[in-house]
C-alpha atoms as a PDB file:
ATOM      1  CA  UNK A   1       0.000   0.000   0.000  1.00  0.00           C
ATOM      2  CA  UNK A   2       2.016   3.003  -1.506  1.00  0.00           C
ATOM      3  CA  UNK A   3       0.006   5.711   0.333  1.00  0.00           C
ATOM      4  CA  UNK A   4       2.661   8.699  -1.025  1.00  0.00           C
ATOM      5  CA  UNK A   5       3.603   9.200  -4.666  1.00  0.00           C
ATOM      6  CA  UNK A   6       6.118  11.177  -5.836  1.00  0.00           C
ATOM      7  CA  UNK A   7       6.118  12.415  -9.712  1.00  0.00           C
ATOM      8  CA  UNK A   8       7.230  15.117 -11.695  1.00  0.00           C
ATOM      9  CA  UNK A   9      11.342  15.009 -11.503  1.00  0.00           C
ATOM     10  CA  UNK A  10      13.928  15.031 -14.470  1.00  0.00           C
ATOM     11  CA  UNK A  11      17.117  16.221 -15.954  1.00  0.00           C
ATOM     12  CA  UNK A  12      16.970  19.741 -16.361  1.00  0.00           C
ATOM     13  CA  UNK A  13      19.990  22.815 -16.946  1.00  0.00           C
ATOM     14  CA  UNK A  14      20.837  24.715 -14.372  1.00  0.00           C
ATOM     15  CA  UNK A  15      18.394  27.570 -13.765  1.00  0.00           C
ATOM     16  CA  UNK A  16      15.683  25.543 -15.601  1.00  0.00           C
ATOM     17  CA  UNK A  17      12.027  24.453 -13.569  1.00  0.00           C
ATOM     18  CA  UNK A  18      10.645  21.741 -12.606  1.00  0.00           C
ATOM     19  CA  UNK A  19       7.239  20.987 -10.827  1.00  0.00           C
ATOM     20  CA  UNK A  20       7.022  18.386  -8.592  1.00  0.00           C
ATOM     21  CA  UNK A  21       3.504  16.496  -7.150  1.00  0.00           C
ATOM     22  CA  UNK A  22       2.090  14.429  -4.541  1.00  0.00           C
ATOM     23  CA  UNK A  23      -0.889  12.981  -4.746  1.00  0.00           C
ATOM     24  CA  UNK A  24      -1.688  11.317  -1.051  1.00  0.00           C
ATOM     25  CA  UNK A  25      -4.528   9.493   0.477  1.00  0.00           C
ATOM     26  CA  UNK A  26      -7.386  11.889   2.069  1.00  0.00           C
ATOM     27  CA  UNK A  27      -6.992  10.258   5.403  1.00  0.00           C
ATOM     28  CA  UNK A  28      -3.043  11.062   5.301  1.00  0.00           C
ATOM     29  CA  UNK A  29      -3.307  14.486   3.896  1.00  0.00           C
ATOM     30  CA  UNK A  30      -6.723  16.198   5.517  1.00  0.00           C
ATOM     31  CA  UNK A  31      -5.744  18.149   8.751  1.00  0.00           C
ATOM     32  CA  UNK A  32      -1.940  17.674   8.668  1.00  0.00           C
ATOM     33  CA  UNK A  33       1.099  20.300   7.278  1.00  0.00           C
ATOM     34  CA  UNK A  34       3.210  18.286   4.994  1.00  0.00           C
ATOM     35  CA  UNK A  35       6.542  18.659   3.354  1.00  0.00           C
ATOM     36  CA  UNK A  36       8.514  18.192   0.510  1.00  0.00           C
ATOM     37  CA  UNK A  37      12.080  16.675   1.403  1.00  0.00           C
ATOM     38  CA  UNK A  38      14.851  15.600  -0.595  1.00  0.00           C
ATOM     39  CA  UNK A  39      18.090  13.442   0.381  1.00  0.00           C
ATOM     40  CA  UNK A  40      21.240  13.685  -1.769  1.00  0.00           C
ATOM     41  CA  UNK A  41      23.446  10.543  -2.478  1.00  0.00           C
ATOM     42  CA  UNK A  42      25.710  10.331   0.894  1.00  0.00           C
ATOM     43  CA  UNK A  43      23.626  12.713   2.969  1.00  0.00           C
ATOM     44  CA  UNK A  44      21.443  12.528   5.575  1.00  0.00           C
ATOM     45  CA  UNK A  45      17.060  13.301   4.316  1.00  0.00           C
ATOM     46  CA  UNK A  46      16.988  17.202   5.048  1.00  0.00           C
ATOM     47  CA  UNK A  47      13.275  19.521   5.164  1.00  0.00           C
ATOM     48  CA  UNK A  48      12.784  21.365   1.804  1.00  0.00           C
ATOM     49  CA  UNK A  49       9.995  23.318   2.709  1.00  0.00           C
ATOM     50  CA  UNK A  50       6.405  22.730   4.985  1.00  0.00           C
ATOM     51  CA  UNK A  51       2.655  24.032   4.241  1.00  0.00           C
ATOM     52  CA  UNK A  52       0.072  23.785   7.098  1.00  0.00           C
ATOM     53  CA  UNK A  53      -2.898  23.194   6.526  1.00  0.00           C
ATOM     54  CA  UNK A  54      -4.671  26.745   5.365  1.00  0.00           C
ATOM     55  CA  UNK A  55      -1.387  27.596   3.628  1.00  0.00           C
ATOM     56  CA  UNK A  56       0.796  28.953   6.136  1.00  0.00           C
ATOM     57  CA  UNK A  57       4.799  27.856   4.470  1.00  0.00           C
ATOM     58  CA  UNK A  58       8.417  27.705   5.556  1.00  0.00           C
ATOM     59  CA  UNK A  59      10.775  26.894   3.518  1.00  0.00           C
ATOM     60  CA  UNK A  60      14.969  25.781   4.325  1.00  0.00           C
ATOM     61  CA  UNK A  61      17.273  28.784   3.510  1.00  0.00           C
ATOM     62  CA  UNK A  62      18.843  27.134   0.270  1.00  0.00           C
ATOM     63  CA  UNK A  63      15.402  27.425  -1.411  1.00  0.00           C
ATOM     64  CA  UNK A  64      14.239  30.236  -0.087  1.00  0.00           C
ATOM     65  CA  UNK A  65      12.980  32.896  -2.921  1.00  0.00           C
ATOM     66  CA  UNK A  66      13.792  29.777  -5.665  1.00  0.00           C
ATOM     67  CA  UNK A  67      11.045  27.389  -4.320  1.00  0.00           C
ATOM     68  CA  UNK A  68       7.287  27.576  -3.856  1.00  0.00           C
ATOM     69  CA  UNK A  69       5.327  24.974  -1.924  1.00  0.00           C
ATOM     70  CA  UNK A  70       1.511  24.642  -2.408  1.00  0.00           C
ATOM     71  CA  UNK A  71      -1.585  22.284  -1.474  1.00  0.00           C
ATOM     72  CA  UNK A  72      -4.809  21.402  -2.588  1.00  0.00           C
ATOM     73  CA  UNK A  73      -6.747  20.507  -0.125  1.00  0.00           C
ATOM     74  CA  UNK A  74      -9.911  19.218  -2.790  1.00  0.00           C
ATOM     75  CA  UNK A  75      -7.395  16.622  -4.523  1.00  0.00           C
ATOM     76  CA  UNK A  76      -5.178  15.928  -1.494  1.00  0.00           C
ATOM     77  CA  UNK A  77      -1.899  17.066  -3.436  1.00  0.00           C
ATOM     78  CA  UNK A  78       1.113  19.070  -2.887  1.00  0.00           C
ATOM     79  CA  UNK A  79       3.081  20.625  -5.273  1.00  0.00           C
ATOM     80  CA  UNK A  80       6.909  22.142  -5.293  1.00  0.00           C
ATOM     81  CA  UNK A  81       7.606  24.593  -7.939  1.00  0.00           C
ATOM     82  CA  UNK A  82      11.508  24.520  -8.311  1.00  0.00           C
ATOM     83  CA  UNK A  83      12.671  27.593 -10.233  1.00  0.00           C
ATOM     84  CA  UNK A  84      16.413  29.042 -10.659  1.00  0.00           C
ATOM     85  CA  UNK A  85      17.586  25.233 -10.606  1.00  0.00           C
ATOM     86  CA  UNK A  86      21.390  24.897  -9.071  1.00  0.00           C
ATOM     87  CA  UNK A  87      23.604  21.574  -9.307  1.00  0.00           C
ATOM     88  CA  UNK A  88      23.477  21.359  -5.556  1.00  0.00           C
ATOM     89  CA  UNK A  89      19.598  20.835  -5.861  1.00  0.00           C
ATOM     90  CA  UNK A  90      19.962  17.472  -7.279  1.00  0.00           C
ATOM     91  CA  UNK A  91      18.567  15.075  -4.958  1.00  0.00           C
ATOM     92  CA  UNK A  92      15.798  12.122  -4.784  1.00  0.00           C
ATOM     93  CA  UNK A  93      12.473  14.649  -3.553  1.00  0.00           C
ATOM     94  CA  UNK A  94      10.006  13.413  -1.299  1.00  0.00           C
ATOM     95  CA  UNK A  95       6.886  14.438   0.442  1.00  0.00           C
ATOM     96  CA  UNK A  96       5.458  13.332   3.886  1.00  0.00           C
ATOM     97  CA  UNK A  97       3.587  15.219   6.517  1.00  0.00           C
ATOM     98  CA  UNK A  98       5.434  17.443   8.596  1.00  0.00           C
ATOM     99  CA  UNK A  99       4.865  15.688  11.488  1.00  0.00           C
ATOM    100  CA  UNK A 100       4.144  12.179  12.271  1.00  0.00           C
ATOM    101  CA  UNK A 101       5.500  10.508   8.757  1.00  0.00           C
ATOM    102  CA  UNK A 102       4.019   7.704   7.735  1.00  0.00           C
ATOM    103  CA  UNK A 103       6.358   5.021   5.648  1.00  0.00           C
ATOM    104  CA  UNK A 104       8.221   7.164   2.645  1.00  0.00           C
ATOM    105  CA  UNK A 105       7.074   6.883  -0.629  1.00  0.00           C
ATOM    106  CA  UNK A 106       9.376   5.831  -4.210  1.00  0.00           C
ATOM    107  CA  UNK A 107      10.460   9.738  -4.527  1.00  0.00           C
ATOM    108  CA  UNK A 108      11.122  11.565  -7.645  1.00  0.00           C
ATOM    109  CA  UNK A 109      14.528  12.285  -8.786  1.00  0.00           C
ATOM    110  CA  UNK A 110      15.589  15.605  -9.880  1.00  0.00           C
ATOM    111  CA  UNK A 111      19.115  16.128 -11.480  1.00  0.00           C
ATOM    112  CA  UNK A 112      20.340  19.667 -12.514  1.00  0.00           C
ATOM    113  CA  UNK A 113      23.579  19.785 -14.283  1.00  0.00           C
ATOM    114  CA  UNK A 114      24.637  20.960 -17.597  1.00  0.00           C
END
């Protein structure tokens, strides 16, 4: 049971886009903030950005002004638009809730290089 699925990554130049989803289950998604994360090959899973439920966001400082995090609350998805990629964003991306994650879905792998 897959309850967390990733899509939406790819190969892409640096300072390209990408838009990432989630779709989740209504049960996971209604009433909780989620986030997008995103773990790099040798590093430790690190927060991307959050979005509470009505919209409220954070986002970590190395994406700040680049990324945008957003919800639906009708189709139980979240979506990362990635703008201004950089090399140093490549990285399998994930989403969970913010709190209390439940078992982490395949990801979606973004690569940005020239």
């Amino acid at each position: 049971q897959v309850q967390l699925v990733e899509s939406g990554g790819g190969s892409v130049q640096p300072g390209g886009s990408l838009r990432l989803s989630c779709a989740a289950s209504g049960s996971i998604f209604r009433g909780n903030a989620m986030g997008w994360y995103r773990q790099a090959p040798g590093k430790q899973r690190e927060l991307v950005a959050t979005i509470a439920t009505f919209g409220t966001t954070n986002y970590a400082d190395s994406v700040k002004g680049r990324f945008t995090i957003s919800r639906d609350n009708n189709k139980n998805t979240v979506t990362l638009q990635m703008n201004s990629l950089k090399p140093e964003d490549t990285a399998v991306y994930y989403c969970n809730r913010a709190t209390r994650w439940i078992t982490w879905g395949p990801g979606t792998q973004v690569t940005v290089s020239s």
